[in-house]
N, C-alpha and C. Protein backbone atom coordinates (compact mmCIF):
# COMPACT_ATOMS: atom_id res chain seq x y z
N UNK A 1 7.55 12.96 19.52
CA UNK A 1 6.94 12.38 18.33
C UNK A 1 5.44 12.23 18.56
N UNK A 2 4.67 13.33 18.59
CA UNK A 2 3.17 13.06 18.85
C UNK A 2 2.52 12.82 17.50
N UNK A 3 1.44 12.64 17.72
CA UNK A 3 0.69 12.12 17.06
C UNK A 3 0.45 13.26 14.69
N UNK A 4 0.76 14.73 15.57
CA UNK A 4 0.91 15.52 14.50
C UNK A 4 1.70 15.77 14.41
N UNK A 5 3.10 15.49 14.96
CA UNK A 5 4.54 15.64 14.60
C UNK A 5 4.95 14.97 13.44
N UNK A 6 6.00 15.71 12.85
CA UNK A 6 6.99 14.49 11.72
C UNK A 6 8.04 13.59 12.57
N UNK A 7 7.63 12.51 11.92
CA UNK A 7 8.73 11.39 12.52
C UNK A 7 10.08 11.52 11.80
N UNK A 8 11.14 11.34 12.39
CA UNK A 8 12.61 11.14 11.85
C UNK A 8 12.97 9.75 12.12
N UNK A 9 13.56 9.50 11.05
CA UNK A 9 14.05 7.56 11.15
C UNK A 9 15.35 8.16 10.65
N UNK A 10 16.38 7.30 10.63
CA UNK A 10 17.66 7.77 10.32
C UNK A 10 17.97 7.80 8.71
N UNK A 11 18.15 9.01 8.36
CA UNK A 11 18.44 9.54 7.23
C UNK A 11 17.10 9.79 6.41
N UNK A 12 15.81 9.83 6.84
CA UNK A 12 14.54 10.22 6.10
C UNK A 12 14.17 11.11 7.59
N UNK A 13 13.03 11.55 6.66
CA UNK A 13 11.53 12.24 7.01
C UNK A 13 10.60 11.66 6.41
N UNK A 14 9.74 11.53 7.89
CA UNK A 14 8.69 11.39 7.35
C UNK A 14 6.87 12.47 8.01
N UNK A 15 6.33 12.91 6.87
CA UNK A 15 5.60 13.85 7.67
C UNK A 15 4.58 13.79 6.82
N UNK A 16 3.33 14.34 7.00
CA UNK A 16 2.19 14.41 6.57
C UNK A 16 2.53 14.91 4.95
N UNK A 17 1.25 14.75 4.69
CA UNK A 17 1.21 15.18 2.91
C UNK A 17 1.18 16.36 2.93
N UNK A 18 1.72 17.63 2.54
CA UNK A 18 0.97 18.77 1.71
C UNK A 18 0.90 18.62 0.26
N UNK A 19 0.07 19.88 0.42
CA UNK A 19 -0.21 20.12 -1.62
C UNK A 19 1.12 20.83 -2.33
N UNK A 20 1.99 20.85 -1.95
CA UNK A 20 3.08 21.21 -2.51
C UNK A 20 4.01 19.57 -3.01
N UNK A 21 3.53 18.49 -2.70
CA UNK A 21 4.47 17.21 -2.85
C UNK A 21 3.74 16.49 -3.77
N UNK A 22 2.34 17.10 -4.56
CA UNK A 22 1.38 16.26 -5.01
C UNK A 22 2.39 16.54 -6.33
N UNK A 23 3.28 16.89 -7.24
CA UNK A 23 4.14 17.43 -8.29
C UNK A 23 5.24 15.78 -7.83
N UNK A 24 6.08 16.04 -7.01
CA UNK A 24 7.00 14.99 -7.00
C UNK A 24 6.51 13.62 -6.53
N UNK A 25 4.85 13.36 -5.67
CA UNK A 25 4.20 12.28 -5.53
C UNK A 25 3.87 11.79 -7.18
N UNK A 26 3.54 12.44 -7.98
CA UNK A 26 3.06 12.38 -9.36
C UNK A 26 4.09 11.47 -10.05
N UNK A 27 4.97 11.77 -10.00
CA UNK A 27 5.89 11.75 -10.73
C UNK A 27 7.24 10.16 -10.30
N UNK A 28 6.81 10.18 -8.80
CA UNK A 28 7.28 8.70 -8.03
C UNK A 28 6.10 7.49 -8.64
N UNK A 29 5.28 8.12 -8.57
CA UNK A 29 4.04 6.89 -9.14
C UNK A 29 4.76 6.01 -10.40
N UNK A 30 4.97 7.53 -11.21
CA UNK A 30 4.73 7.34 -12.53
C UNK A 30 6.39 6.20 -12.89
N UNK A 31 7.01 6.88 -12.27
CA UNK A 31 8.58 5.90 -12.19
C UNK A 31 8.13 4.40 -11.68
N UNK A 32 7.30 4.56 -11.45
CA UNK A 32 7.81 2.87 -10.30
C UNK A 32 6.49 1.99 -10.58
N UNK A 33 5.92 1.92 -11.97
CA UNK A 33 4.81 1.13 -12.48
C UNK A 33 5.25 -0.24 -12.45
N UNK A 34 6.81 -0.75 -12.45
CA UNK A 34 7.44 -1.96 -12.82
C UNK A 34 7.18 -2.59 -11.69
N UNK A 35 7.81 -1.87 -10.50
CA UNK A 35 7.96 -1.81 -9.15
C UNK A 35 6.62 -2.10 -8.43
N UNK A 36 6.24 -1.18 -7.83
CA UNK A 36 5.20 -0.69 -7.16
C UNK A 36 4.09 -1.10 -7.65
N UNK A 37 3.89 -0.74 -8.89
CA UNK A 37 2.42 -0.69 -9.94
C UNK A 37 2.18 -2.21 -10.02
N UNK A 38 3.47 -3.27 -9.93
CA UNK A 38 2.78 -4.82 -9.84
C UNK A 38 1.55 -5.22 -8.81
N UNK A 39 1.92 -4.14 -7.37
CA UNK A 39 1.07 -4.60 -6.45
C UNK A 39 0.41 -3.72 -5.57
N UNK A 40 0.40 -2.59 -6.06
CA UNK A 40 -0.41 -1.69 -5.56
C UNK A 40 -1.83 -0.99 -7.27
N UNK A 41 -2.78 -1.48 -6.75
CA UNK A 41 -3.73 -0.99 -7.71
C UNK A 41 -3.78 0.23 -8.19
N UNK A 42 -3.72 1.55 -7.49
CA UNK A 42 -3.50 2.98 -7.06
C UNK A 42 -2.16 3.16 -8.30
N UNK A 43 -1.34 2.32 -7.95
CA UNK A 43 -0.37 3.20 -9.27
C UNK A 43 -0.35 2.51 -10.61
N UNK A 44 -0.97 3.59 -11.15
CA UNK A 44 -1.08 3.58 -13.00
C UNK A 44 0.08 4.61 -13.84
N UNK A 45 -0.10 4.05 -14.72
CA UNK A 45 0.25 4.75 -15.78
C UNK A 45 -0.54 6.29 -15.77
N UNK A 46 -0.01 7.11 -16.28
CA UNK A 46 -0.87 8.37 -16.13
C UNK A 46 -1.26 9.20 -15.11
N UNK A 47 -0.71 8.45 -13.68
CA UNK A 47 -1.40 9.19 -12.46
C UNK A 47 -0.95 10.40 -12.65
N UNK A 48 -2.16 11.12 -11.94
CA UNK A 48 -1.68 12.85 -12.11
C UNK A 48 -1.80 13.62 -10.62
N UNK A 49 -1.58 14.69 -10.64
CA UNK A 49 -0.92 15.56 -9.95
C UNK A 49 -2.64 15.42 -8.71
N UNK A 50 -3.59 16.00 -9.73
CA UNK A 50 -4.98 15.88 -9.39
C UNK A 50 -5.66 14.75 -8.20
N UNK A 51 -4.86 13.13 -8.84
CA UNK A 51 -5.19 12.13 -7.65
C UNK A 51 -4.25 12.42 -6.83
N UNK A 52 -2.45 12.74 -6.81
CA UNK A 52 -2.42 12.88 -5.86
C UNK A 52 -3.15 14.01 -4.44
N UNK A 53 -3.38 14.98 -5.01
CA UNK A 53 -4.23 15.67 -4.08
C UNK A 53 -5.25 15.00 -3.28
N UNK A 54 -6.11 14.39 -4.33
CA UNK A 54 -7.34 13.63 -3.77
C UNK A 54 -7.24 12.50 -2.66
N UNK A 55 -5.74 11.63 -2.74
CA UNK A 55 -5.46 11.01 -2.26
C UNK A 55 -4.64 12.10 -0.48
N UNK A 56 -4.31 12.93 -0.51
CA UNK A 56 -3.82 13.73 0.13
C UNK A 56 -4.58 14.37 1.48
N UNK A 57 -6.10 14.35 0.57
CA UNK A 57 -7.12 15.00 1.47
C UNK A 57 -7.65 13.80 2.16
N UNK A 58 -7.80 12.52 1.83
CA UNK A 58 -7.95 11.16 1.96
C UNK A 58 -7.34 10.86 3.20
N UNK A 59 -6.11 11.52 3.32
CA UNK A 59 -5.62 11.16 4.03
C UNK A 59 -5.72 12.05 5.38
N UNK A 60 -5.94 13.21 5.15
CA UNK A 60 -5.72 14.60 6.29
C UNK A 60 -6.67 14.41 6.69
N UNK A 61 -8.21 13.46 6.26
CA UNK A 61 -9.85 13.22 6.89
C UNK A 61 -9.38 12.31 7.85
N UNK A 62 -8.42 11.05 7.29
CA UNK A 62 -8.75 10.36 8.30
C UNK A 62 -7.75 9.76 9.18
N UNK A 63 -6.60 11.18 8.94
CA UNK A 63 -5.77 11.60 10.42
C UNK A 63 -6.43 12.29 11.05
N UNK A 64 -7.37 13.12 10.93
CA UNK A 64 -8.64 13.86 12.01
C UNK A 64 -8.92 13.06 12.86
N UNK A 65 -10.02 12.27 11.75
CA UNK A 65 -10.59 10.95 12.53
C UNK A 65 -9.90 9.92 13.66
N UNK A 66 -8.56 9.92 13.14
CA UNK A 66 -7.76 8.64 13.89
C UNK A 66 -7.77 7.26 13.57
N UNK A 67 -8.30 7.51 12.12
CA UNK A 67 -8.25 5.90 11.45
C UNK A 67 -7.10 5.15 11.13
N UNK A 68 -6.15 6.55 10.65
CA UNK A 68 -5.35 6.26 9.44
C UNK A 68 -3.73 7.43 9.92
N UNK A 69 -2.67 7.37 10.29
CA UNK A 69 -1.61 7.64 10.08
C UNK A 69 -0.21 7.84 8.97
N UNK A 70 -1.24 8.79 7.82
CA UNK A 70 0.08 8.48 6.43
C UNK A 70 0.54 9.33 6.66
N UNK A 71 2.22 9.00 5.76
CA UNK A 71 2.97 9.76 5.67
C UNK A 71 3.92 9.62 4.65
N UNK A 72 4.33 11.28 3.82
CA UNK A 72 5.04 10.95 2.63
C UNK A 72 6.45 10.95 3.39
N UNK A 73 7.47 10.09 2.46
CA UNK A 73 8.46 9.42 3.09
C UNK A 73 9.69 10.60 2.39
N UNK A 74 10.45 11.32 3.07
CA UNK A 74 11.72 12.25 2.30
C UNK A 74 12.80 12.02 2.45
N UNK A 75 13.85 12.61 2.00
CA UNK A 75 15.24 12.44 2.26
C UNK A 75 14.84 13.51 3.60
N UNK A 76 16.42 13.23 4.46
CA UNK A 76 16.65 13.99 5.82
C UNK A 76 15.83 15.26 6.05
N UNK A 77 16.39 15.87 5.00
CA UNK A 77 16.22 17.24 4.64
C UNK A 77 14.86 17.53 4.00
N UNK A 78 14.05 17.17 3.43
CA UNK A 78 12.96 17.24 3.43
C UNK A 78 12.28 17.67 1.94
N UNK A 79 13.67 17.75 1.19
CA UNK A 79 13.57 18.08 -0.10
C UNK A 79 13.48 16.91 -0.95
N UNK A 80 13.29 15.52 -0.85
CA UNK A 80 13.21 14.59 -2.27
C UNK A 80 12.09 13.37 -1.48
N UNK A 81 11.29 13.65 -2.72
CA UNK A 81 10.43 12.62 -2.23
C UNK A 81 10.27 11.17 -2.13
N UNK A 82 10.87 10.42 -1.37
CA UNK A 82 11.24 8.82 -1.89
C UNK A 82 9.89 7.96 -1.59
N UNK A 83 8.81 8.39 -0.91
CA UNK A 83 7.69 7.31 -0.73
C UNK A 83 6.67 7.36 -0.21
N UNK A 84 6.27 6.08 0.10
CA UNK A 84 4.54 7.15 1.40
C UNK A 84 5.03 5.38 2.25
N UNK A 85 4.35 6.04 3.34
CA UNK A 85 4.20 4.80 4.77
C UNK A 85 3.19 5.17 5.07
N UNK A 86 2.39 4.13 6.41
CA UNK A 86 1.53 4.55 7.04
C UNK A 86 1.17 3.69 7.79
N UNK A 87 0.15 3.97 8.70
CA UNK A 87 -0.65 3.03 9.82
C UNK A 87 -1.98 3.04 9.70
N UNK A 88 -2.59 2.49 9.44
CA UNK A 88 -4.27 2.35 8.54
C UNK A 88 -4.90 1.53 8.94
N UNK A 89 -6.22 1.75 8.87
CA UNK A 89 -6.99 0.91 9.02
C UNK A 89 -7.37 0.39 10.49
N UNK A 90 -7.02 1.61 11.98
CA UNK A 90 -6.77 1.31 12.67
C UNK A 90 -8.38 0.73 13.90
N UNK A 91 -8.02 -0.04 14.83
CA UNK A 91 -8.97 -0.52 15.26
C UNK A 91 -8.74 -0.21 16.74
N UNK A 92 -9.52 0.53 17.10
CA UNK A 92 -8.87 1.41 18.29
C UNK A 92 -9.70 0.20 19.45
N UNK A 93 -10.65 0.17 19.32
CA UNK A 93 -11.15 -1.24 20.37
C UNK A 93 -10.07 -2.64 20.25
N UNK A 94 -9.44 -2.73 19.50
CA UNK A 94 -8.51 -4.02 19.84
C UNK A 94 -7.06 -3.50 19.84
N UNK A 95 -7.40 -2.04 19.29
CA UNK A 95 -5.74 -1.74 19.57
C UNK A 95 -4.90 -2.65 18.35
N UNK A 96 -5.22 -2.68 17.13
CA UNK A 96 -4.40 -2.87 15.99
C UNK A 96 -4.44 -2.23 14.69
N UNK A 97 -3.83 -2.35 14.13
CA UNK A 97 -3.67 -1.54 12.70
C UNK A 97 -2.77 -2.11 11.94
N UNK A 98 -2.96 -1.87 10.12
CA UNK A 98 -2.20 -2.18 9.05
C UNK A 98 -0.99 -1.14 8.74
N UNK A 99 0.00 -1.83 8.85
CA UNK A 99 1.27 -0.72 8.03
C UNK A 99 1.50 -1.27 6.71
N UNK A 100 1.77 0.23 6.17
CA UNK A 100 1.75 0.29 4.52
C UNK A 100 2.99 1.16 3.83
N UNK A 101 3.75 0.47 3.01
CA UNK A 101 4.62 1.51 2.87
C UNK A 101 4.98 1.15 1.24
N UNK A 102 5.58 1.90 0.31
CA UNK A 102 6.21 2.08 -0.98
C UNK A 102 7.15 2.74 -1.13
N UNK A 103 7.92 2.26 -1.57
CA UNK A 103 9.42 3.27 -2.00
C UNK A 103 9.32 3.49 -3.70
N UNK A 104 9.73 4.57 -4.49
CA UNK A 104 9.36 5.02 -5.11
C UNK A 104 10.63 4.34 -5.90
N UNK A 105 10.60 3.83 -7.21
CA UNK A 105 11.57 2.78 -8.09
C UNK A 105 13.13 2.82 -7.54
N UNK A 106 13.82 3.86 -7.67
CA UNK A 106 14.64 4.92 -8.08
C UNK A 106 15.61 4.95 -6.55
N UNK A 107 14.73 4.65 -5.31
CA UNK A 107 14.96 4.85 -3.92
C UNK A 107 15.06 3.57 -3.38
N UNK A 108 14.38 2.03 -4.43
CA UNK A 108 14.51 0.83 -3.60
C UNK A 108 15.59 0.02 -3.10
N UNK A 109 15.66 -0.81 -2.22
CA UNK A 109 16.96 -1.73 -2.01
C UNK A 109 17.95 -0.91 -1.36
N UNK A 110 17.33 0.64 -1.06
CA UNK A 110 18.29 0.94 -0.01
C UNK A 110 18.36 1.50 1.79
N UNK A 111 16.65 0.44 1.79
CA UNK A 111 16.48 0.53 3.40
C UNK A 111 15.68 1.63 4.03
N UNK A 112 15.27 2.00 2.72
CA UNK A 112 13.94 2.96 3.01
C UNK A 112 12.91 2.89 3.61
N UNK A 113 12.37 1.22 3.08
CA UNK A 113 11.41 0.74 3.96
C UNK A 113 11.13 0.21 5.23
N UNK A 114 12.58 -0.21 5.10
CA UNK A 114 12.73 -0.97 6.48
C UNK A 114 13.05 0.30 7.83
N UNK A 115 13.60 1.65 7.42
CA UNK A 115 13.26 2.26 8.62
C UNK A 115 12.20 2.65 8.61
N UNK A 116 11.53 3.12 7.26
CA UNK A 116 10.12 3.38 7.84
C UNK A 116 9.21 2.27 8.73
N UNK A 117 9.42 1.17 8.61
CA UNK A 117 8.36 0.12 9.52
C UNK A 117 9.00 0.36 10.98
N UNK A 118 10.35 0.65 10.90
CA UNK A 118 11.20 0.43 12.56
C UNK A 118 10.37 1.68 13.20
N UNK A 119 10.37 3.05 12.27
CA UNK A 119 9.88 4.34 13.24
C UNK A 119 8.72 3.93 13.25
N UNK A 120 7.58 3.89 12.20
CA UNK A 120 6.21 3.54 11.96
C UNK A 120 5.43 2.45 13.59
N UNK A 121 6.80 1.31 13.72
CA UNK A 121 6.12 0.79 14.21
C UNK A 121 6.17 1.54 16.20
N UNK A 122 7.46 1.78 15.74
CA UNK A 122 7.23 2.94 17.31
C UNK A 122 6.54 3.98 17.85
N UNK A 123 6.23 4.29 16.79
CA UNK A 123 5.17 5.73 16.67
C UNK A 123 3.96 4.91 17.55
N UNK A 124 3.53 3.80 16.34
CA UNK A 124 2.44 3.23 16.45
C UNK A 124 1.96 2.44 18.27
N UNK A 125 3.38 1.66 18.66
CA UNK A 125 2.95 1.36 20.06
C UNK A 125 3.18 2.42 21.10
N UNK A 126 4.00 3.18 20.83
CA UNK A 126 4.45 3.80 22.16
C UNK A 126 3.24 5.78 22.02
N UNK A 127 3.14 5.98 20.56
CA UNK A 127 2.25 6.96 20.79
C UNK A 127 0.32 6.50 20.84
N UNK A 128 0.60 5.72 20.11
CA UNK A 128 -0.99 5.53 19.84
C UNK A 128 -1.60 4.31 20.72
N UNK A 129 -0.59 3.74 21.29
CA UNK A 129 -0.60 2.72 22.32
C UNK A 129 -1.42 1.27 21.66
N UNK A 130 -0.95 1.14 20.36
CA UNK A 130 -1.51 -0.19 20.05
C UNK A 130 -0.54 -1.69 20.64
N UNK A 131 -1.06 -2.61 20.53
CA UNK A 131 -0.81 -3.60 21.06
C UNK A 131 -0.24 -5.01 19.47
N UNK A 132 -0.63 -3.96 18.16
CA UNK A 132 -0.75 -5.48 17.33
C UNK A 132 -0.53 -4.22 15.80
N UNK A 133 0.49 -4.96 15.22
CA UNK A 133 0.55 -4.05 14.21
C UNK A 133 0.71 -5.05 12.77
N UNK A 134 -0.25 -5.15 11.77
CA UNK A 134 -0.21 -5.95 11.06
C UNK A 134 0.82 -5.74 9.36
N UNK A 135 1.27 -6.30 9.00
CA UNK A 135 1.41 -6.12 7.79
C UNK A 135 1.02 -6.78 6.68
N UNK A 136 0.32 -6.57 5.95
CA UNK A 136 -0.66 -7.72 4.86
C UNK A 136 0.16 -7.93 3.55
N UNK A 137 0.62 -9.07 2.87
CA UNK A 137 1.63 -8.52 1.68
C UNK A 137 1.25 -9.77 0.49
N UNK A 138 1.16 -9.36 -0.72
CA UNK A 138 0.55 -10.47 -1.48
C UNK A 138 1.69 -10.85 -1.96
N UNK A 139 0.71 -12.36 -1.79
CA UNK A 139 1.80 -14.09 -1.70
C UNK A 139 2.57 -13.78 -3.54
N UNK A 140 3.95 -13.72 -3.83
CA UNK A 140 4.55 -13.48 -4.85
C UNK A 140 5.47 -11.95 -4.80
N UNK A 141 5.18 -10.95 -3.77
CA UNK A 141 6.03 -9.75 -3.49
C UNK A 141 6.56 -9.91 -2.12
N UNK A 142 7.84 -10.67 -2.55
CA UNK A 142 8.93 -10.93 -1.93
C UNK A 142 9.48 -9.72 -1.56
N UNK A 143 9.90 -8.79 -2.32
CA UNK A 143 10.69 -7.78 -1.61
C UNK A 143 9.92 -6.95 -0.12
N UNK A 144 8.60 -6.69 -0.86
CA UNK A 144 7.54 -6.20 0.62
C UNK A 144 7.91 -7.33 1.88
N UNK A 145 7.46 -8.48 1.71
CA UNK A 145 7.98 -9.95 2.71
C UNK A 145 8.94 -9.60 3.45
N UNK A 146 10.30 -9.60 2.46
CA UNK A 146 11.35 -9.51 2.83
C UNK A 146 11.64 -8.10 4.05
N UNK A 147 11.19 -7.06 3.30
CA UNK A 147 11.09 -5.69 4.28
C UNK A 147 10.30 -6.15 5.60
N UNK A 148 9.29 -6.84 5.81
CA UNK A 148 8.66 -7.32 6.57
C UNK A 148 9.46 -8.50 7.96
N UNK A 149 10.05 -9.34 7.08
CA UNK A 149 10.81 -9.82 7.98
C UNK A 149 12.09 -9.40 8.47
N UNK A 150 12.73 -8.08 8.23
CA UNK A 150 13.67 -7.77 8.23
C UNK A 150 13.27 -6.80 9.74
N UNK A 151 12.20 -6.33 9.67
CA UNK A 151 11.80 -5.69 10.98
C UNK A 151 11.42 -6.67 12.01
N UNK A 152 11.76 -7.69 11.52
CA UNK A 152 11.00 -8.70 12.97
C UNK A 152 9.42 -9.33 12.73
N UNK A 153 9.18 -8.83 11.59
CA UNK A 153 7.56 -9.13 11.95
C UNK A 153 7.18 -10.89 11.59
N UNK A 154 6.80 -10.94 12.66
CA UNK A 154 6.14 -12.57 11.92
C UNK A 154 5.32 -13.12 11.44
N UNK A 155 5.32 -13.90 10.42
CA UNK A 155 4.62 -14.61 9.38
C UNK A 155 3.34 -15.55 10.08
N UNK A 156 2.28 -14.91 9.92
CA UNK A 156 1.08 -15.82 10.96
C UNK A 156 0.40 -16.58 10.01
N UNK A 157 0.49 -16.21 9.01
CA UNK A 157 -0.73 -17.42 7.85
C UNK A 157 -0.92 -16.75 6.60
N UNK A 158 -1.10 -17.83 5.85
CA UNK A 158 -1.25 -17.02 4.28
C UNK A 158 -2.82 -17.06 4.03
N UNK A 159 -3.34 -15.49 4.33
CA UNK A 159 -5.09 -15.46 4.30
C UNK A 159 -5.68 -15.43 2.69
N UNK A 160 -6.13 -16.52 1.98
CA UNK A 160 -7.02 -16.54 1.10
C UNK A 160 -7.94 -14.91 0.55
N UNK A 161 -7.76 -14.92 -0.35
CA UNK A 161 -8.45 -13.65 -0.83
C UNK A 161 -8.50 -12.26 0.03
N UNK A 162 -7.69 -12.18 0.26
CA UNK A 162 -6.79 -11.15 1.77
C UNK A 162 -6.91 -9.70 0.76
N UNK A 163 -6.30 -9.80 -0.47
CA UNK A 163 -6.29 -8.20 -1.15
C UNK A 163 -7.03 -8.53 -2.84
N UNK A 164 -6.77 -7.23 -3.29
CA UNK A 164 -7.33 -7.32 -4.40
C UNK A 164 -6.55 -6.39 -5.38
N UNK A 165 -5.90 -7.06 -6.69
CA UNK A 165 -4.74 -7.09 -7.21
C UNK A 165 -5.03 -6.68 -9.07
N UNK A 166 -5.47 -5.60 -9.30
CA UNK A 166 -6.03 -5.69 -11.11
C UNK A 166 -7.52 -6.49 -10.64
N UNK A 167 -8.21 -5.87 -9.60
CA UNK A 167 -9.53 -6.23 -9.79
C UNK A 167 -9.76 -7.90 -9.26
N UNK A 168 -8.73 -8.69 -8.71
CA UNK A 168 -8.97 -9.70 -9.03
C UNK A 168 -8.41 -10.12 -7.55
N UNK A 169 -9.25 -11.06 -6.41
CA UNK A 169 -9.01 -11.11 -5.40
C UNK A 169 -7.61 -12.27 -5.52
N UNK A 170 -6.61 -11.77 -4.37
CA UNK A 170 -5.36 -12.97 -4.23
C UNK A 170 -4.95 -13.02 -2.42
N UNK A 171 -4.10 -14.38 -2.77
CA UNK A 171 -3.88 -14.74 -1.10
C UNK A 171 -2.85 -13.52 -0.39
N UNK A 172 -2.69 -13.79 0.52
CA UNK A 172 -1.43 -12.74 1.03
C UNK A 172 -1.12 -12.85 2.55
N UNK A 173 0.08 -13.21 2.75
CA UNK A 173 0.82 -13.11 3.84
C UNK A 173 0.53 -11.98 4.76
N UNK A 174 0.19 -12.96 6.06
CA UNK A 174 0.03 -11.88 7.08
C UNK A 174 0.84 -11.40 8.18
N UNK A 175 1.83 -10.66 8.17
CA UNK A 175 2.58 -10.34 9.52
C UNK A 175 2.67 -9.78 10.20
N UNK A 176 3.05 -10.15 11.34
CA UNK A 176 2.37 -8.90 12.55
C UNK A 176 3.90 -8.70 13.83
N UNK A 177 3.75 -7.61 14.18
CA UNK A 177 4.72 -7.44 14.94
C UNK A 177 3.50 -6.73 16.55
N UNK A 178 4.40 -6.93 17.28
CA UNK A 178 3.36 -6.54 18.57
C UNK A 178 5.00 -6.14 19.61
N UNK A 179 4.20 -5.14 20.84
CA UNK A 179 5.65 -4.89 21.34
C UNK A 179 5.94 -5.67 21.87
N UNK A 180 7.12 -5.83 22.72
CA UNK A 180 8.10 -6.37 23.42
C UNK A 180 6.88 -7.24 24.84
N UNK A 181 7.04 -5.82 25.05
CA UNK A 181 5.86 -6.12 26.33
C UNK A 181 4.65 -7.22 26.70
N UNK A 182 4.39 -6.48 25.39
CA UNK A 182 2.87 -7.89 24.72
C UNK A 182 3.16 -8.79 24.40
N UNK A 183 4.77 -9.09 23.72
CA UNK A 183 4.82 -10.54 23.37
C UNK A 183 4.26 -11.97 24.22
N UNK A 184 4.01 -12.53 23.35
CA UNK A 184 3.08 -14.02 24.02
C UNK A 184 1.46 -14.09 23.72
């Protein structure tokens, strides 16, 4: 599982973006405005094929770089698109980073997310050798929380103006999981 490999979690894939998924990324957006669109700014009404690309290349800059680890989330087989994950925002001098993940309406409540954080977060200590893996989740999206604590991660403080939600800054739960090793 290196660093440009696809990860396998049990019963998904998960692997980098191509321009062939920006059609069924389009189209997960557009399903899951109820869902998703409460708390992610990025999904609107109308998204098109076009941002997903843009968002695609967004991402392939700054897996170069080593900032950022996304990945669109599939069934086994590699044919249905259920989501995106990732490791972002990474801080290679302290050795931490944000995980990010969405399941697409249609795919939720059935543990999608929660293996993506279990592989995500293995990838994250054992390939990239971080020490601190955060998850940021705004205070009122319980189900993200919930995915959150379901991997173990723990609840360190609710940070004041932490994200920004329809333009408009809100608090948000911070959790962090760190390995075994590091614990303490």
């Amino acid at each position: 599982m290196g660093k440009h490999q696809d990860i396998h979690a049990p019963g998904l894939l998960l692997r980098p973006f191509e321009k062939r998924d920006a059609p069924q990324f389009a189209q997960a957006v557009c399903e899951s405005l109820q869902t998703v669109g409460a708390w992610m700014p990025w999904c609107h009404a109308g998204y098109t094929e076009a941002e997903a690309l843009d968002w695609f290349e967004a991402c392939r800059k700054d897996r170069a770089a080593g900032t950022a680890f996304e990945f669109g989330v599939f069934s086994e087989d590699g044919n249905d698109f259920l989501g995106g994950a990732g490791l972002n925002l990474i801080v290679r001098r302290n050795a931490y980073c944000n995980l990010g993940y969405w399941v697409r309406q249609s795919q939720q409540r059935k543990g999608v997310a929660s293996a993506c954080v279990a592989a995500l977060s293995e990838f994250g200590f054992r390939e990239l050798g971080l020490h601190r893996i955060e998850i940021v989740v705004a205070v009122g999206n319980e189900p993200s929380a919930a995915v959150a604590r379901k991997a173990g991660a723990e609840r360190e403080c609710v940070a004041r103006n932490r994200l920004l939600i329809g333009g408009l800054p809100v608090a948000a739960s911070v959790f962090s999981l760190v390995p075994v090793h590091c614990a303490g």
